[in-house]
C-alpha atoms as a PDB file:
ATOM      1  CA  UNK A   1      25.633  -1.377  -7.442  1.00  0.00           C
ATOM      2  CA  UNK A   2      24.124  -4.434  -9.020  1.00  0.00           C
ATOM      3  CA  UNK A   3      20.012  -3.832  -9.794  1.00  0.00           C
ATOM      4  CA  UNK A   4      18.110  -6.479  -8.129  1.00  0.00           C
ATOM      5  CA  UNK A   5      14.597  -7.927  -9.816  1.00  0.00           C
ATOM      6  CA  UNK A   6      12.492  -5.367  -7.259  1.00  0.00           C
ATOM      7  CA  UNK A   7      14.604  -2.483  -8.202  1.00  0.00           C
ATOM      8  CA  UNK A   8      13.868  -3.332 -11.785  1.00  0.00           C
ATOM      9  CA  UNK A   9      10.136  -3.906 -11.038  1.00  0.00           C
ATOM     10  CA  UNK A  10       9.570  -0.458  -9.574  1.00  0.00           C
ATOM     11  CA  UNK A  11      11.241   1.511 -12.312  1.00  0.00           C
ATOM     12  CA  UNK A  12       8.960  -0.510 -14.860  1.00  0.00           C
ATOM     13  CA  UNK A  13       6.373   0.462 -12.653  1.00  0.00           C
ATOM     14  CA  UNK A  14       6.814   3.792 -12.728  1.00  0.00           C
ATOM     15  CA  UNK A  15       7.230   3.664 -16.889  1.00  0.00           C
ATOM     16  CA  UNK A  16       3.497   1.854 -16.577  1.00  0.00           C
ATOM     17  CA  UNK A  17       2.283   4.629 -14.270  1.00  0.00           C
ATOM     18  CA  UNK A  18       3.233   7.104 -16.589  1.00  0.00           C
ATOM     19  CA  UNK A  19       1.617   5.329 -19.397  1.00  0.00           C
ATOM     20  CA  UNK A  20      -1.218   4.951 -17.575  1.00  0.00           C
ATOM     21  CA  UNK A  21      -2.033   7.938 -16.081  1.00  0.00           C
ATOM     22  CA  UNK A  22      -1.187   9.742 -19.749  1.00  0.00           C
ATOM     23  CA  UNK A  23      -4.090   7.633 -21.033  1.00  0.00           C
ATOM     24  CA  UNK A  24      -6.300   8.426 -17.956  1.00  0.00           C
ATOM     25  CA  UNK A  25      -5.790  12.177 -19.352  1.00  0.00           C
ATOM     26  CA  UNK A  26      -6.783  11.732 -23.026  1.00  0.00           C
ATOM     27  CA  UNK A  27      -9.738   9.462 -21.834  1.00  0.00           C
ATOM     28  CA  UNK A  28     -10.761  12.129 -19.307  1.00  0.00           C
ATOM     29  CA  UNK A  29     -10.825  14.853 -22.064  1.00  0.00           C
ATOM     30  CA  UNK A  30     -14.883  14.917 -23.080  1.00  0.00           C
ATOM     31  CA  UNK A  31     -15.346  15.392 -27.563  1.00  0.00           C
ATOM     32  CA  UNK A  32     -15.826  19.016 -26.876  1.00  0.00           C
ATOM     33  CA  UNK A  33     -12.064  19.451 -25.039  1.00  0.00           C
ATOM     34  CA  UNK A  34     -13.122  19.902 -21.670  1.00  0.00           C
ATOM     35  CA  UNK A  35     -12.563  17.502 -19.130  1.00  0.00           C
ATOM     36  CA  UNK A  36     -15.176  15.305 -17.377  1.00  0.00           C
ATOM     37  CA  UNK A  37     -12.492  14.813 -13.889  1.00  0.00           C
ATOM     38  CA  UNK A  38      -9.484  16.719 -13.351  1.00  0.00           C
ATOM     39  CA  UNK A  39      -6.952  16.116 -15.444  1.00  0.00           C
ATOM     40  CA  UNK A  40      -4.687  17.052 -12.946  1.00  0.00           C
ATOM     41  CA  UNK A  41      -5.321  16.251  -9.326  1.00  0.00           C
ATOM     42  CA  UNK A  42      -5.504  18.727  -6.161  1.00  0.00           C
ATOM     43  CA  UNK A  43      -2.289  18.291  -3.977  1.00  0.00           C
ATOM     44  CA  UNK A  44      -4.720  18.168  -1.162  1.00  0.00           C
ATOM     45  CA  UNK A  45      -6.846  15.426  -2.738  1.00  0.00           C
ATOM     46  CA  UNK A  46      -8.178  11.730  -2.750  1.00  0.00           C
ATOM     47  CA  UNK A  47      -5.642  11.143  -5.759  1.00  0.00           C
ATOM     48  CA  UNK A  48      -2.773  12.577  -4.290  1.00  0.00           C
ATOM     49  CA  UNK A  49      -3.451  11.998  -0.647  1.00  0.00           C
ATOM     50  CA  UNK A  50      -3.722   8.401  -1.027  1.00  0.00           C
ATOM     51  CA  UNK A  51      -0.912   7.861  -3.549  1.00  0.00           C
ATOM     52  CA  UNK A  52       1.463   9.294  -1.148  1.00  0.00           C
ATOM     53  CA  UNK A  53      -0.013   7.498   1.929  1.00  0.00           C
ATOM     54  CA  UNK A  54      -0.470   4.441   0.190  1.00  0.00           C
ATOM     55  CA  UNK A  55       2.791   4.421  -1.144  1.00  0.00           C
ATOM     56  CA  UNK A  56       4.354   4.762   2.474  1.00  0.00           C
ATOM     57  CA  UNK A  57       2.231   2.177   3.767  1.00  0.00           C
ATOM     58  CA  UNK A  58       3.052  -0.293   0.840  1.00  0.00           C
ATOM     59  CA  UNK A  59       7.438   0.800   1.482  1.00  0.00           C
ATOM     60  CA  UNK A  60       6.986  -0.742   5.249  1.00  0.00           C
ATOM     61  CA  UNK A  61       5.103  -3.902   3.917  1.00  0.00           C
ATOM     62  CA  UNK A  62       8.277  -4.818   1.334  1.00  0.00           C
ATOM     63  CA  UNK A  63      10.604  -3.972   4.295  1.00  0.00           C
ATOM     64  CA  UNK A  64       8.601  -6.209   6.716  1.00  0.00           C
ATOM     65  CA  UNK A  65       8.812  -9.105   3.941  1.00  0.00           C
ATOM     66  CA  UNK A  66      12.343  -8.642   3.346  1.00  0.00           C
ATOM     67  CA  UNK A  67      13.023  -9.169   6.678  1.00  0.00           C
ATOM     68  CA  UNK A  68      11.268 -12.208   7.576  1.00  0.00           C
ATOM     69  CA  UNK A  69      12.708 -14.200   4.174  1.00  0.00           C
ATOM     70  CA  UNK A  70      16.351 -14.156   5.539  1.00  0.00           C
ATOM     71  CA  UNK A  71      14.648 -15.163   9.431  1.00  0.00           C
ATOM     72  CA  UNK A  72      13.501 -18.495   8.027  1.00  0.00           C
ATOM     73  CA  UNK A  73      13.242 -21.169   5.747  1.00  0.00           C
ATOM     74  CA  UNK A  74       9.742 -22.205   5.225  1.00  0.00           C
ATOM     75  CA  UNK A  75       9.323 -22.170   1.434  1.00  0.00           C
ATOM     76  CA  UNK A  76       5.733 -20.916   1.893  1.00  0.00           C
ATOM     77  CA  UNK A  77       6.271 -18.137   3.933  1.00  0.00           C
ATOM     78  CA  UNK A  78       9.118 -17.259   1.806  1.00  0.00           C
ATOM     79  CA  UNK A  79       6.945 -17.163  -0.830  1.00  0.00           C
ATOM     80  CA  UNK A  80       4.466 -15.177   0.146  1.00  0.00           C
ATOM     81  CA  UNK A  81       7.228 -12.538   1.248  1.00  0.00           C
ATOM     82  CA  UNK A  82       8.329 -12.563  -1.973  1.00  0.00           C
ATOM     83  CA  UNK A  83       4.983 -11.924  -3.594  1.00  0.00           C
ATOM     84  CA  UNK A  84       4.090  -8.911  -1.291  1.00  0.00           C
ATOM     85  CA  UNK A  85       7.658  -7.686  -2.006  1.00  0.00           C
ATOM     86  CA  UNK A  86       7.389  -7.835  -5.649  1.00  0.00           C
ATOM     87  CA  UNK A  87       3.555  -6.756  -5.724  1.00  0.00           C
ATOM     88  CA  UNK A  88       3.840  -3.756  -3.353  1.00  0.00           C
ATOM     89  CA  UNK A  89       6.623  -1.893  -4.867  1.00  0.00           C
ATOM     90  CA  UNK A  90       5.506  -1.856  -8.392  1.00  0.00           C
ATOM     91  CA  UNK A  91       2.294  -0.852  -7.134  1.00  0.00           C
ATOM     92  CA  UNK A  92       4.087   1.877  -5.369  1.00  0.00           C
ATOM     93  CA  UNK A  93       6.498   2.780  -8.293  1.00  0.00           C
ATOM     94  CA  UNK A  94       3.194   3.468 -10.008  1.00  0.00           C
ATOM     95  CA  UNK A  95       1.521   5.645  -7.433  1.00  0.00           C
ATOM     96  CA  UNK A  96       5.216   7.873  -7.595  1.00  0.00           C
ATOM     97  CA  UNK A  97       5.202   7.716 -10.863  1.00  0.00           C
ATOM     98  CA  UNK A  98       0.991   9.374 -10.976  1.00  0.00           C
ATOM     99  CA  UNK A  99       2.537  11.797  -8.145  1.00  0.00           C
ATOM    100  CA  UNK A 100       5.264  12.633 -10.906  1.00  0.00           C
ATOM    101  CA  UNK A 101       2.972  13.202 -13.371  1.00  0.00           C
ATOM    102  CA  UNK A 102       0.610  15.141 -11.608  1.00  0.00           C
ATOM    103  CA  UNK A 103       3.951  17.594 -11.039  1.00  0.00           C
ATOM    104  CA  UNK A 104       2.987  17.190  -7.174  1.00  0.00           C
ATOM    105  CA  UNK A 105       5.073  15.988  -4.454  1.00  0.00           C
ATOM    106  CA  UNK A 106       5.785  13.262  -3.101  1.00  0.00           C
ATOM    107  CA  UNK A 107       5.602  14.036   0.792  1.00  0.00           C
ATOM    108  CA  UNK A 108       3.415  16.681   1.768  1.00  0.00           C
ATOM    109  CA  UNK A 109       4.806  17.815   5.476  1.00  0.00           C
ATOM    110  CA  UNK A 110       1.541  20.351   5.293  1.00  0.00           C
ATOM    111  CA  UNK A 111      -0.972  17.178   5.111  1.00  0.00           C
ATOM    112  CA  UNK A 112      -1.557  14.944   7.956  1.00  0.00           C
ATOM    113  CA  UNK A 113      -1.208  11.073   6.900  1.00  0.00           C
ATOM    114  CA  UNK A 114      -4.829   9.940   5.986  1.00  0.00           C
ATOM    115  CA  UNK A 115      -6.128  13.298   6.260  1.00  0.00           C
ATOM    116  CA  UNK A 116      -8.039  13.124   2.827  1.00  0.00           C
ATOM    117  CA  UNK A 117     -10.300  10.198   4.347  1.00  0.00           C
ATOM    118  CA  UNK A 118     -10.827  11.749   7.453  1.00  0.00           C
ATOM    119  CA  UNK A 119     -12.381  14.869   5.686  1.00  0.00           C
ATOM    120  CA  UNK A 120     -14.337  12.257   3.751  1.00  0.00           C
ATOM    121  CA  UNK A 121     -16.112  11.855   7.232  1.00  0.00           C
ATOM    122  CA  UNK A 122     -18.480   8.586   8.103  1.00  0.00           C
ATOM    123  CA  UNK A 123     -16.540   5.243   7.822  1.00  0.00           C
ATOM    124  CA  UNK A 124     -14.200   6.455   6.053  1.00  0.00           C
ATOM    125  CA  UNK A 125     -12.762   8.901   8.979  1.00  0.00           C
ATOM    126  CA  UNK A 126     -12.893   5.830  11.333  1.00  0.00           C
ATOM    127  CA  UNK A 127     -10.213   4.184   9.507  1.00  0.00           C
ATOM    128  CA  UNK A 128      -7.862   7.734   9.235  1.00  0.00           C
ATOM    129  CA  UNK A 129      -8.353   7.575  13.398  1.00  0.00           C
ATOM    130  CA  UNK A 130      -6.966   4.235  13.500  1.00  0.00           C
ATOM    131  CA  UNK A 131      -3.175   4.661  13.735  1.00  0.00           C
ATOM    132  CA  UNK A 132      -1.863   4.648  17.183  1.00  0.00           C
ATOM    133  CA  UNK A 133       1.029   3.548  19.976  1.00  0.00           C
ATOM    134  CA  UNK A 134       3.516   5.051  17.524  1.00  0.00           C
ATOM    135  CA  UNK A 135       2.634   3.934  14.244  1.00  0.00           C
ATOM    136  CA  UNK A 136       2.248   6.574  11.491  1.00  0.00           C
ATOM    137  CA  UNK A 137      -0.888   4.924  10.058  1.00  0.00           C
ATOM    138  CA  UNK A 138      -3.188   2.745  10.017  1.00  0.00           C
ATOM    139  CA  UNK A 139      -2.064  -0.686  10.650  1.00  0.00           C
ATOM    140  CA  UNK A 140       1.276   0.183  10.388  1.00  0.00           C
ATOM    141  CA  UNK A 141       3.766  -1.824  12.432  1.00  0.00           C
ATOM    142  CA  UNK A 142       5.389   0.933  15.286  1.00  0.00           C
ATOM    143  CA  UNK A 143       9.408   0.963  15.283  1.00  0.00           C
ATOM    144  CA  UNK A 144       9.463  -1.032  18.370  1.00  0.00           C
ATOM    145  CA  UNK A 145       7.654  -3.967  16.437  1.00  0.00           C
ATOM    146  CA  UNK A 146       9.761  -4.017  13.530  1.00  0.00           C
ATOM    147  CA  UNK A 147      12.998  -3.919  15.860  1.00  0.00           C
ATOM    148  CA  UNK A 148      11.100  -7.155  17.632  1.00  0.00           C
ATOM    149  CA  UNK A 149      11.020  -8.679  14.598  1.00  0.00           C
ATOM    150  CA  UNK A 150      14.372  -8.694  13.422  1.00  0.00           C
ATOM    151  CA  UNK A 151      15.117 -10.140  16.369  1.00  0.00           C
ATOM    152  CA  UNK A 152      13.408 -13.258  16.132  1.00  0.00           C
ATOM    153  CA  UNK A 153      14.219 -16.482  14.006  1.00  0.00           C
ATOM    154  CA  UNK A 154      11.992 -19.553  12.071  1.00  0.00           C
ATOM    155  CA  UNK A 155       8.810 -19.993  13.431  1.00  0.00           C
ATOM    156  CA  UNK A 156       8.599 -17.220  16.175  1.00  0.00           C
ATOM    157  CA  UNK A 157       9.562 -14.987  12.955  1.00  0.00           C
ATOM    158  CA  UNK A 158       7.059 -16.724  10.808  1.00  0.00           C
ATOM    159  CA  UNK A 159       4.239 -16.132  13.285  1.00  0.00           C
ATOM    160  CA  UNK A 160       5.544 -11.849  14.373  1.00  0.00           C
ATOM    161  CA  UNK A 161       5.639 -11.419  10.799  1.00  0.00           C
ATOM    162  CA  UNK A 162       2.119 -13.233   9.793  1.00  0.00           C
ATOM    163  CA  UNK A 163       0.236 -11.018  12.426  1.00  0.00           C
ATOM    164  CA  UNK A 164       2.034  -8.121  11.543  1.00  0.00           C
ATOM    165  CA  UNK A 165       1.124  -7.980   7.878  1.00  0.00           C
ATOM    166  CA  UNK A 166      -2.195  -9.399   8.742  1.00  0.00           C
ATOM    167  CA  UNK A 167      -3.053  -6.016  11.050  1.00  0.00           C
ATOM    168  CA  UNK A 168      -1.246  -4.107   7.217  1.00  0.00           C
ATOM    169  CA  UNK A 169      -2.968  -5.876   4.774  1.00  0.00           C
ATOM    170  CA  UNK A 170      -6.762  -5.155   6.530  1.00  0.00           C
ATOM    171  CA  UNK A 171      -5.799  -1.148   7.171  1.00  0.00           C
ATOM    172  CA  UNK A 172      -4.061  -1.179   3.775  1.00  0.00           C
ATOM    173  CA  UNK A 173      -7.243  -2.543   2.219  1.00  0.00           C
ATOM    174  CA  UNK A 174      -9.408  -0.606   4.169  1.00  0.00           C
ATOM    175  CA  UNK A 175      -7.439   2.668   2.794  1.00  0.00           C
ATOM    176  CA  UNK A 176      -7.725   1.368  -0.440  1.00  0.00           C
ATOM    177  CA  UNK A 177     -11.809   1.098  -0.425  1.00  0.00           C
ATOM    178  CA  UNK A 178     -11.314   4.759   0.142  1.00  0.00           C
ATOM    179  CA  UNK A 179      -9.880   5.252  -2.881  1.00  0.00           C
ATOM    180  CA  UNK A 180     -12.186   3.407  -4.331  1.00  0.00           C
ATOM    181  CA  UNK A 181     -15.164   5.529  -3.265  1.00  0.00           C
ATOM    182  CA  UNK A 182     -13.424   9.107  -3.179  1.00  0.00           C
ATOM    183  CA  UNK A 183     -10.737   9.022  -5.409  1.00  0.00           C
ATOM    184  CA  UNK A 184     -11.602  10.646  -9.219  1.00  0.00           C
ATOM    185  CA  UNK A 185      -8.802   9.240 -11.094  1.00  0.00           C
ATOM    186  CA  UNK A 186     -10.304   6.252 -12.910  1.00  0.00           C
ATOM    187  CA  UNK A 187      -6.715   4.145 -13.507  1.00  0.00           C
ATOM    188  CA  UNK A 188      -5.956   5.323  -9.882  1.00  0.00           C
ATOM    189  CA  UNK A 189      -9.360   3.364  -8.810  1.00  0.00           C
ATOM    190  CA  UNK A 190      -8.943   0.714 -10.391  1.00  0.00           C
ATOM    191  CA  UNK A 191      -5.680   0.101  -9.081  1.00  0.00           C
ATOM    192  CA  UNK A 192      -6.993   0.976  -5.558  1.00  0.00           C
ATOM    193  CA  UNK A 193      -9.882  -2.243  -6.848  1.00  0.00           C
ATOM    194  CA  UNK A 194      -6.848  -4.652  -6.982  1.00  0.00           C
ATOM    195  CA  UNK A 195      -5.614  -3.695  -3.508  1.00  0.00           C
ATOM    196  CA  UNK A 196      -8.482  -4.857  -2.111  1.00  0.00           C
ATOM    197  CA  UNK A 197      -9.176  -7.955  -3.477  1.00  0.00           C
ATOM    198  CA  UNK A 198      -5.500  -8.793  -3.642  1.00  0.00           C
ATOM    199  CA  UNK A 199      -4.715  -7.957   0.062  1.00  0.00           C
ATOM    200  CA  UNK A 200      -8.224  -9.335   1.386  1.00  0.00           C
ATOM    201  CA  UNK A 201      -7.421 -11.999  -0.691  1.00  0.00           C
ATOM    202  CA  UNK A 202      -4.052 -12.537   1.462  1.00  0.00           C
ATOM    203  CA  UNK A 203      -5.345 -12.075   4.802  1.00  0.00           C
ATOM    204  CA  UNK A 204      -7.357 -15.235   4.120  1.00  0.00           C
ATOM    205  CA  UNK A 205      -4.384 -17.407   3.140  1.00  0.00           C
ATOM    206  CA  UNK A 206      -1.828 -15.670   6.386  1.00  0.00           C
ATOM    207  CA  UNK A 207      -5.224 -16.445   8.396  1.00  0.00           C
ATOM    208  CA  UNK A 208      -4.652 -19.963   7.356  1.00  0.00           C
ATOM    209  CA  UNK A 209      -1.149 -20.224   8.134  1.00  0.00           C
ATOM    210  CA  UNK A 210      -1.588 -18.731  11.431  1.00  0.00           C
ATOM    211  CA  UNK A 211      -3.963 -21.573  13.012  1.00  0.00           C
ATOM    212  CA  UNK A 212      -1.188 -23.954  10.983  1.00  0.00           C
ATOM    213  CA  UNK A 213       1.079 -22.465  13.874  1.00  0.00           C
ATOM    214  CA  UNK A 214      -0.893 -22.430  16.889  1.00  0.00           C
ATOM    215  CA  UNK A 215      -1.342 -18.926  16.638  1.00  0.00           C
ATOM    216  CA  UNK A 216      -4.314 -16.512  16.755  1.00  0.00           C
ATOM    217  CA  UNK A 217      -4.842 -13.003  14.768  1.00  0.00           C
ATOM    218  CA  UNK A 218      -3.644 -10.298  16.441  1.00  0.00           C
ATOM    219  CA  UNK A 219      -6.248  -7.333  17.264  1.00  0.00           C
END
C-alpha cells in the first residue's frame, strides 16, 4: 500500500516524540542524579491522560478534514483541511510516540476520557463535564454528525464542517490549557502551548469564513 505524505508525517512524528521526550529525561535528571519531575509518568496522570485523550480527539479532527476536502472545491477550505490534517496527526504521532516511551498504553479502558482534568477540579472539571448527546468528549462531533456530514456537498459541507471543527478546536484548546497547567512533562507542555495558540488561532480564521457564508457559530 502506497504511504501517503500524512502517513509519513506521523511516523516522523513519532521519531521526534521519541527524541523529544528522551531529552525531556536527561534535562529532568537534577546534577546530583535525582530527578526534579518524573521521569516517567503515572498511567493515571496529566501526561498520560491527556496524551491519550488528546490524541483521540486530534484522530476525529483529521477524519472530519478528510472528509470535507473530497465534498468541495473551495481552495480555502481545502486548505485549511489540509493544514489541520497534516498538523493534528504529527502532533498525535508524537503524543503515541511519549505514550511509547513512557512503556504505558495507549487506551486505558480503566480511565474515563478526561478523567485526569476532572480530578483537577475548578475550571478545569467544567470542561471534562462537557461531552454529551453521544460524543465521547468534549467537543467531539457524535456519530450521527459525522454521518450528516458525509452526506452533504460544496457549501452546505463547507459550512457542517466549519461549525463542527469550530465546537473541536475550542474543547480541544480548552483540554490543552489543562495540560498546560497540570501536566509535569515540560516538552509535553509546551506542545500542549502550541495547541492553544494554534487552534485559538483557527477558530478566528473558520469564524471568519462562517459570516463569509451566511452562517452563525454553532453553540
Amino acid at each position: 500500500m502506497a504511504m501517503t505524505r500524512t502517513h509519513w508525517a506521523s511516523i516522523a512524528a513519532v521519531v521526534l516524540a521519541l527524541l523529544f521526550a528522551g531529552t525531556a529525561t536527561v534535562v529532568a535528571a537534577g546534577g546530583d542524579g535525582e530527578s526534579a519531575h518524573p521521569v516517567t509518568p503515572a498511567a493515571d496522570s496529566a501526561d498520560a491522560g491527556f496524551a491519550r485523550d488528546m490524541a483521540i480527539h486530534h484522530q476525529q479532527a483529521v477524519e472530519m478534514s478528510f472528509i470535507v476536502r473530497d465534498l468541495t472545491d473551495d481552495e480555502d477550505v481545502r486548505t485549511l483541511a489540509y493544514d489541520i490534517a497534516n498538523t493534528q496527526a504529527n502532533q498525535r504521532g508524537m503524543m503515541h510516540g511519549w505514550l511509547s516511551l513512557w512503556e504505558l498504553p495507549k487506551v486505558d479502558p480503566g480511565q474515563k476520557p478526561m478523567a485526569w482534568m476532572a480530578e483537577a477540579g475548578g475550571a478545569h472539571a467544567g470542561h471534562a463535564r462537557g461531552a454529551g448527546d453521544g460524543a465521547l468528549m468534549a467537543g467531539m462531533a457524535t456519530p450521527e454528525q459525522m454521518e450528516r456530514l458525509k452526506k452533504l456537498k460544496g457549501r452546505a459541507a463547507e459550512t457542517e464542517f466549519l461549525q463542527l471543527m469550530i465546537v473541536h478546536h475550542n474543547a480541544g484548546a480548552d483540554m490543552a490549557q489543562g495540560c498546560v497547567d497540570l501536566c509535569e512533562v515540560d516538552t509535553q507542555k509546551s506542545l500542549a502551548q502550541t495547541m492553544v495558540n494554534g487552534q485559538r488561532s483557527e477558530v478566528e480564521l473558520m469564524v471568519g469564513m462562517l459570516k463569509e457564508r451566511g452562517a452563525q457559530v454553532r453553540t
